[in-house]
Protein backbone atom coordinates (compact mmCIF):
# COMPACT_ATOMS: atom_id res chain seq x y z
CA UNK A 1 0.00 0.00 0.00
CA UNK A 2 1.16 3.46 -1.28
CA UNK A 3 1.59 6.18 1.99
CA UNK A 4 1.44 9.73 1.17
CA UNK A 5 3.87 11.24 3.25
CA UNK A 6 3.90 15.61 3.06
CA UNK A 7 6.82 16.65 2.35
CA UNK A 8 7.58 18.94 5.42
CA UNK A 9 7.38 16.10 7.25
CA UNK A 10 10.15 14.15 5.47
CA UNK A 11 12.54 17.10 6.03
CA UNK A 12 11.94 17.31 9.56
CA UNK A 13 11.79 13.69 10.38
CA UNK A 14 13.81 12.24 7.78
CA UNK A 15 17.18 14.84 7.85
CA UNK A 16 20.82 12.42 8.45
CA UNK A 17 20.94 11.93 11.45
CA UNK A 18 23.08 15.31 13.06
CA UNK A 19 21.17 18.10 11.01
CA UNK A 20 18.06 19.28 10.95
CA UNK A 21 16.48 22.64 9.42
CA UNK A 22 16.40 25.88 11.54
CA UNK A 23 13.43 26.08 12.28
CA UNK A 24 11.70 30.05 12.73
CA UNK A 25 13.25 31.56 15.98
CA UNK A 26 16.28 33.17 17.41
CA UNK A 27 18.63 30.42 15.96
CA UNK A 28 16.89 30.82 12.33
CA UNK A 29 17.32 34.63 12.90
CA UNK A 30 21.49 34.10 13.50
CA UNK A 31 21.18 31.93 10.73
CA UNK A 32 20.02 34.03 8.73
CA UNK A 33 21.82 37.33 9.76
CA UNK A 34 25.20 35.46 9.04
CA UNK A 35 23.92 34.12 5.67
CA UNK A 36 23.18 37.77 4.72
CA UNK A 37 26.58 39.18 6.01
CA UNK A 38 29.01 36.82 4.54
CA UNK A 39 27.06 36.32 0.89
CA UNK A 40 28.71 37.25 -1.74
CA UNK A 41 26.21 39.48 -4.03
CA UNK A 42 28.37 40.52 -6.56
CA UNK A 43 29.46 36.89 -7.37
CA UNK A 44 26.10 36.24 -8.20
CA UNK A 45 25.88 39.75 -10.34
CA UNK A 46 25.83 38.26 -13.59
CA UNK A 47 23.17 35.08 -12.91
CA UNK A 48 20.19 37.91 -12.14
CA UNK A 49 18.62 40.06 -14.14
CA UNK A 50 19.54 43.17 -11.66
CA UNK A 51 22.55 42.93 -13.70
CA UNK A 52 20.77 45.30 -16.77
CA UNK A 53 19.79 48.47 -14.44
CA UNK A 54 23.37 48.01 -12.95
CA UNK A 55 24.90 48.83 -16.13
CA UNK A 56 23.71 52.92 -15.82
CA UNK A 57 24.15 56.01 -13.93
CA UNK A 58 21.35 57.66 -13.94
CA UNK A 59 18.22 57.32 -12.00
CA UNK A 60 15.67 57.23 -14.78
CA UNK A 61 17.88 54.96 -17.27
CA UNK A 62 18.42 52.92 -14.17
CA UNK A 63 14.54 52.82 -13.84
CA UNK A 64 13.89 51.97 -17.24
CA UNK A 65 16.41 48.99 -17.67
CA UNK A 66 15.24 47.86 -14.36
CA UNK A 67 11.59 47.77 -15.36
CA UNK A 68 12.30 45.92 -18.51
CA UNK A 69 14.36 43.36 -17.16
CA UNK A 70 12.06 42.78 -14.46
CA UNK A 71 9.14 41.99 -17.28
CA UNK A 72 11.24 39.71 -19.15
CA UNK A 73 12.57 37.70 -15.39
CA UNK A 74 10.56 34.73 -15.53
CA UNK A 75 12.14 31.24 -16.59
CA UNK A 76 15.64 29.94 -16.77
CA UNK A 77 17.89 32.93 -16.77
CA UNK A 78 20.40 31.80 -19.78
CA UNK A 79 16.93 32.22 -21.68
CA UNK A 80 15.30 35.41 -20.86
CA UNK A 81 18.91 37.46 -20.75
CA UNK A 82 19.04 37.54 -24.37
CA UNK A 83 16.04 38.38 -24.87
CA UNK A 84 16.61 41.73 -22.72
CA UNK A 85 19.45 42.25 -24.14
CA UNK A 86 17.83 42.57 -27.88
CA UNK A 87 14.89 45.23 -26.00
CA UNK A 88 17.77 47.19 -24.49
CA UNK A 89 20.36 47.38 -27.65
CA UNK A 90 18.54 50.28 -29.44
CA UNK A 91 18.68 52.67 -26.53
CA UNK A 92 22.40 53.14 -26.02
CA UNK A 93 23.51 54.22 -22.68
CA UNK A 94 19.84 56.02 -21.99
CA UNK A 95 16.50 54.29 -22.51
CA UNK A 96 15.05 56.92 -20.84
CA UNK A 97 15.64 59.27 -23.49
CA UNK A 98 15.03 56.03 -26.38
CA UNK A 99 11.35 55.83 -24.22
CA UNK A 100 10.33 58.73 -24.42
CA UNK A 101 11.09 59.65 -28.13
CA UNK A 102 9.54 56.00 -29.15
CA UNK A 103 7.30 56.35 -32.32
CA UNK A 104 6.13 53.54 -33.63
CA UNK A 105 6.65 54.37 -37.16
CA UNK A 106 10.62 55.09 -36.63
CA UNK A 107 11.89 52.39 -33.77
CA UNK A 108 8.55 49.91 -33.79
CA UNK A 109 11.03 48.00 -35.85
CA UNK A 110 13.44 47.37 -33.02
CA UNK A 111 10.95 45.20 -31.26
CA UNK A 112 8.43 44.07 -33.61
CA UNK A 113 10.23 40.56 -33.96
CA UNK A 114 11.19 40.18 -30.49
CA UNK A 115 9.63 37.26 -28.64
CA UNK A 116 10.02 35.41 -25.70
CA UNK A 117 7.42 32.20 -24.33
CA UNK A 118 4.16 34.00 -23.75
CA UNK A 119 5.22 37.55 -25.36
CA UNK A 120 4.97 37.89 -29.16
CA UNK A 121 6.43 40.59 -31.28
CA UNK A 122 3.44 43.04 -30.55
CA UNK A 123 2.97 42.54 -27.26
CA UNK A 124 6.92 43.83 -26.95
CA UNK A 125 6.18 46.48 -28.92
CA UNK A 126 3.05 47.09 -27.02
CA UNK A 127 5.17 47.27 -23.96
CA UNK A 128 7.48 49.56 -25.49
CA UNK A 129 4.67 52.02 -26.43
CA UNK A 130 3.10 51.97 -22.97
CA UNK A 131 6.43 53.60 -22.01
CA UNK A 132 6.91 55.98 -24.02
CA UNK A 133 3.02 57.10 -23.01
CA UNK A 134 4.20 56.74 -19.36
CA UNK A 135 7.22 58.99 -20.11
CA UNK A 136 5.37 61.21 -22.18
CA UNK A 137 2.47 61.98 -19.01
CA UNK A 138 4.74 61.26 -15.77
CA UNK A 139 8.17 62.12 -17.12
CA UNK A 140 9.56 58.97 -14.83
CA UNK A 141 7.96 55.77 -13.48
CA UNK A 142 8.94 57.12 -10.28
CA UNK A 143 6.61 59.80 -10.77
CA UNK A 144 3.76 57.57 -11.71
CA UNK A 145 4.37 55.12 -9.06
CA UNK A 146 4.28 57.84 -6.22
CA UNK A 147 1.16 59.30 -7.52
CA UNK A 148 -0.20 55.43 -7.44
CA UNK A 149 1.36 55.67 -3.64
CA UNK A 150 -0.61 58.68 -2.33
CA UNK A 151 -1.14 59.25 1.15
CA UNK A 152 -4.09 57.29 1.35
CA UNK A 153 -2.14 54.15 -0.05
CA UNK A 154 0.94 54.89 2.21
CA UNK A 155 -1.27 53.66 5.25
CA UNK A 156 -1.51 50.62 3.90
CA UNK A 157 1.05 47.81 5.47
CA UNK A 158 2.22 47.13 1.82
CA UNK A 159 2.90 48.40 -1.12
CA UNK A 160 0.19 45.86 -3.09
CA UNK A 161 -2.41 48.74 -3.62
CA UNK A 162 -0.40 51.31 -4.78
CA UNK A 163 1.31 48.68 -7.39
CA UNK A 164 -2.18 47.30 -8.41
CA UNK A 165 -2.78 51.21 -9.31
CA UNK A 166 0.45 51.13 -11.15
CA UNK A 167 -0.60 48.16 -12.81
CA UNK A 168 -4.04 50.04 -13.76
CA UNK A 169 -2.35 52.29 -15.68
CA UNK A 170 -0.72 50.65 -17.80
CA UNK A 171 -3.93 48.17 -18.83
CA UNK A 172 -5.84 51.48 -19.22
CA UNK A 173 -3.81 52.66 -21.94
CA UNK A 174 -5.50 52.63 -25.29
CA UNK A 175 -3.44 49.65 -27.36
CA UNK A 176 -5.17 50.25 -30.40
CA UNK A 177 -2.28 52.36 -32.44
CA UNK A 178 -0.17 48.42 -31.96
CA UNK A 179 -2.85 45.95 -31.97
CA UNK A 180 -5.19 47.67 -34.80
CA UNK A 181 -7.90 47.80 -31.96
CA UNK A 182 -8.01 48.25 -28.25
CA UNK A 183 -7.21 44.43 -27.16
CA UNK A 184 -5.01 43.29 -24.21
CA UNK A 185 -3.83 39.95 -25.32
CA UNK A 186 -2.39 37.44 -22.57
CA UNK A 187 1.19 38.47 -23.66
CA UNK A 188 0.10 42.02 -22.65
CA UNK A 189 -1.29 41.36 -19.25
CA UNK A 190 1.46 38.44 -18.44
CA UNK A 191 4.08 41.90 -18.03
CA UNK A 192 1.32 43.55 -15.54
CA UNK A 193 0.02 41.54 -13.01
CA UNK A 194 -2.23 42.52 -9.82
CA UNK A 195 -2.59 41.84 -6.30
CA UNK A 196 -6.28 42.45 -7.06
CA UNK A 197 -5.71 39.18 -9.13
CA UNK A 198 -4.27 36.63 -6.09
CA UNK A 199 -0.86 37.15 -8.45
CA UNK A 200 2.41 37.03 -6.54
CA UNK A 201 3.59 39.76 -8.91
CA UNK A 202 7.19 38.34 -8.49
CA UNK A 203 8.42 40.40 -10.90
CA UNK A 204 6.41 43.49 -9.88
CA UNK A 205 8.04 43.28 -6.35
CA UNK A 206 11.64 42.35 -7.67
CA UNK A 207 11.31 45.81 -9.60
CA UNK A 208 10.33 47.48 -6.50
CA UNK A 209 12.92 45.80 -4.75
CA UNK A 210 15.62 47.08 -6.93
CA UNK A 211 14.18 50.79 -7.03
CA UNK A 212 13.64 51.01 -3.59
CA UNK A 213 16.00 49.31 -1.37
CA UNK A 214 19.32 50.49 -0.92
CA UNK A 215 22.66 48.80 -0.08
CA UNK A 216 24.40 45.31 -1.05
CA UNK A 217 23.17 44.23 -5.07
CA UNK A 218 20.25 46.91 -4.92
CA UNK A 219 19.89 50.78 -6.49
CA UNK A 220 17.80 52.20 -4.06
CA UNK A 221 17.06 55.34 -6.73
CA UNK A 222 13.17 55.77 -5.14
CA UNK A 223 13.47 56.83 -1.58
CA UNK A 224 9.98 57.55 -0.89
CA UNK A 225 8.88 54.38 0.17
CA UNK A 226 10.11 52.60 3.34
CA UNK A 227 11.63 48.89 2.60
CA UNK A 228 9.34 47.67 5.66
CA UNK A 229 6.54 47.89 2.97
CA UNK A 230 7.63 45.80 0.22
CA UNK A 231 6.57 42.28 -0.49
CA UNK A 232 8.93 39.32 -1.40
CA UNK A 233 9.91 38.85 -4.72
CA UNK A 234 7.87 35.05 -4.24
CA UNK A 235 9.45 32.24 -6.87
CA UNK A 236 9.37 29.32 -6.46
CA UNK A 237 13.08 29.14 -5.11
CA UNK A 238 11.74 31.42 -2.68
CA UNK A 239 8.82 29.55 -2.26
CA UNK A 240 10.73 25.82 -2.07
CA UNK A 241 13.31 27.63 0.80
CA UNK A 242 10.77 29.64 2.73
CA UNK A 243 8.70 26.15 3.40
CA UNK A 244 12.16 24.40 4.45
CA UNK A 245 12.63 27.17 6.92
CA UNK A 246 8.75 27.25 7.90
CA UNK A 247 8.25 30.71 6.54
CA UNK A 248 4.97 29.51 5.12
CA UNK A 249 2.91 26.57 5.86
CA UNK A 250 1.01 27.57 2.41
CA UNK A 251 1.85 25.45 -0.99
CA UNK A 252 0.34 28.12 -3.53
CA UNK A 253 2.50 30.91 -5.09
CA UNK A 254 -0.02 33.70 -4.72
CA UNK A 255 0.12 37.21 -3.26
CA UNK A 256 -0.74 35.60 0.01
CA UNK A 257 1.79 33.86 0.49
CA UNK A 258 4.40 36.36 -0.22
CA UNK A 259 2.65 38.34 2.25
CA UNK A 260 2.66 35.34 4.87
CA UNK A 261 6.26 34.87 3.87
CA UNK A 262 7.42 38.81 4.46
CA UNK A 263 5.53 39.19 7.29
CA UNK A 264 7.87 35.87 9.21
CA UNK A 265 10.64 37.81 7.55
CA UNK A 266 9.68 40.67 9.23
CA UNK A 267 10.14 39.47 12.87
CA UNK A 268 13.89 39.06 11.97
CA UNK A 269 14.32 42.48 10.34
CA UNK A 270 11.21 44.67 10.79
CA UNK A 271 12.64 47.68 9.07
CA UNK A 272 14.06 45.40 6.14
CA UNK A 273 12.90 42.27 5.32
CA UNK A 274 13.65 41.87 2.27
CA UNK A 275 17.46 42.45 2.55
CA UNK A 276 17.62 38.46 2.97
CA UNK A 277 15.47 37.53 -0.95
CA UNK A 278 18.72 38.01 -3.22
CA UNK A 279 20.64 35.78 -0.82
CA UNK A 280 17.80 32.98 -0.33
CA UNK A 281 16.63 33.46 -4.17
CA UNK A 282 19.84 32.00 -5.16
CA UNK A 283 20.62 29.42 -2.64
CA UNK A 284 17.87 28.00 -4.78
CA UNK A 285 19.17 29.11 -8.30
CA UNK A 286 22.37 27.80 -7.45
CA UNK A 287 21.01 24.08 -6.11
CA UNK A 288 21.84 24.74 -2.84
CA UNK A 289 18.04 23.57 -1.60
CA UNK A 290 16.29 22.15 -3.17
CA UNK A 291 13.12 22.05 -1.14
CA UNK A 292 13.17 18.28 -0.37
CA UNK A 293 15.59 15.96 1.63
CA UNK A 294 18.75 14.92 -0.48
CA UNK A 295 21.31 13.81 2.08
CA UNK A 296 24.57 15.76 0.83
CA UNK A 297 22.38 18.78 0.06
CA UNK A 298 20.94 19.03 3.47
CA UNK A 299 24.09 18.36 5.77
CA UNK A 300 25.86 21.25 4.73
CA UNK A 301 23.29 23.29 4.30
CA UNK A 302 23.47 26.61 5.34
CA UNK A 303 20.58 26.51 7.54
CA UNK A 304 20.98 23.15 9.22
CA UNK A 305 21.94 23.17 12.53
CA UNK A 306 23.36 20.60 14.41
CA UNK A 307 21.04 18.76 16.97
C-alpha cells in the first residue's frame, strides 16, 4: 500500500541523522543574519537580471532597464537574458531618453520581432509604447508610481495597492495604435500583473525591490517608500526555501503567500525584510536547496543546525 507522506514532514523527520532545518526563531534569525553578512552578491551579479539596471548612472535609465528586465525575469535565466538584451540594444547608454522619443513608425522595428514564451512581437512592442506614453504623461515611473502611492495608499502595510494602481495604468492605456484595436492579449497582461488578481507579482516586487532598497546588489534610486513595505519577490526558489525554513505553511505561489512569507521575515528584520530575498533566491538558483531531503544537500546546508 502506497503512503502519502507531506513533504515537510520528510525534512523534519527524515534529515541524516546530526542536522536538521532551523526552524523560525532566534537560531533561524542568526542563521540568517550570518547568511546575509558573509554572501557574496556581486558573485552572483551576472546570474540575475539586476545585472541590466546596474549597467547605468542615472536614475531614470536605471529605472527603465530595471523595469524591462524585471518583465522579461521569468524562466531559466540563460533564456530570458538575451532576450533583454535585444529590447535594451537600441537605446544606447539612456533608454530613458530612447522611451520617451519611441514612435512607432521610426523604432517599432526594433521590437516588432522580439519574442520570448508568452510575449509575441506586438505585445513587446506594445510594452514599449506603454512607455513611451508613461514617459510622455509622468516624465519617470517614479513619478507615476508615487502618484499610485498617495497618502491614502501609504497607510496601507504594503505596497500591493499602490502597485495594483500602477498596474491600472498601464492596462488602461489605449493599445489600439499596436494591436489595430483596443485588445489586451495574454502576452500584454502576463508583463502587468495585480494583487487584485491573487498574483504574486514576483516580478512586480523584484522591480520594487531594486528601485527602492538600498545597499548590497540593490539601487535604491526611489526613496519615498520605506523597505518595511515591500513584499517578497515570491518564486518558487523562494517559495521551495521559505517552506524548508517554515516561513509559510502555504503550498500556492499567490500574493498571500508572499505576504505570509514577508511578514515571518519581518520578525527578523522589521525595518528590512527583504534584505535576505537576493541571498535565499539563489541558494535555490544555485542548487543549494532544493526544497526536499537529499542527504549531501541538506548536511551542509546553510541553515541546518546541528542537533
Amino acid at each position: 500500500m502506497l503512503v502519502k507522506v507531506k513533504v515537510i514532514d520528510v525534512l523534519i523527520w527524515t534529515m541524516p541523522v546530526h542536522f536538521r532545518p532551523v526552524r523560525p526563531g532566534p537560531s533561524l534569525k542568526k542563521a540568517l543574519d550570518r547568511f546575509y553578512r558573509e554572501y557574496n552578491f556581486r558573485e552572483r551579479l551576472s546570474h540575475d537580471p539586476i545585472e541590466f539596471p546596474h549597467r547605468y548612472s542615472g536614475p531614470e535609465d536605471i529605472e527603465i532597464a530595471g523595469f524591462i528586465a524585471s518583465c522579461f525575469a521569468y524562466g531559466k535565466v540563460g533564456l530570458f537574458k538575451p532576450v533583454i538584451e535585444k529590447v535594451l540594444a537600441p537605446c544606447g547608454r539612456h533608454p530613458a531618453r530612447f522611451f520617451k522619443n519611441f514612435t512607432l513608425k521610426s523604432d517599432g522595428k526594433y521590437f516588432e520581432d522580439i519574442s520570448y514564451r508568452f510575449n509575441k512581437g506586438k505585445d513587446v512592442l506594445c510594452l514599449a509604447y506603454m512607455l513611451n506614453r508613461a514617459l510622455n504623461e509622468w516624465g519617470s515611473l517614479k513619478k507615476l508610481f508615487y502618484y499610485c502611492y498617495n497618502p491614502s495608499m501609504s497607510r496601507h502595510e504594503d505596497t500591493g495597492p499602490a502597485l495594483a494602481e500602477f498596474v491600472k495604468y498601464f492596462l488602461n492605456i489605449d493599445t489600439s495604435p499596436v494591436y489595430g484595436r483596443d485588445i489586451r492579449p495574454y502576452g500584454l497582461k502576463q508583463f502587468f500583473p495585480s494583487p487584485e488578481n491573487g498574483s504574486a507579482c514576483k516580478r512586480m516586487n523584484l522591480f520594487l525591490r531594486w528601485m527602492v532598497r538600498t545597499g548590497d546588489i540593490d539601487l535604491g534610486v526611489w526613496d519615498n517608500i520605506p523597505p518595511s513595505k515591500l513584499i517578497i519577490p515570491l518564486d518558487t526558489h523562494i517559495l521551495k526555501i521559505s517552506g524548508c525554513l517554515g516561513l509559510t505553511g502555504r503550498k500556492t505561489s499567490d500574493w498571500k503567500t508572499a505576504k505570509e512569507i514577508t511578514g515571518s521575515l519581518k520578525k527578523f528584520d522589521p525595518e528590512d525584510p527583504l534584505k535576505y530575498d537576493f541571498a535565499l533566491c539563489h541558494h535555490g538558483i544555485s542548487r543549494l536547496c532544493r526544497g526536499k531531503k537529499f542527504k549531501d544537500v541538506c548536511s551542509s546546508c546553510a541553515f541546518s543546525s546541528p542537533r
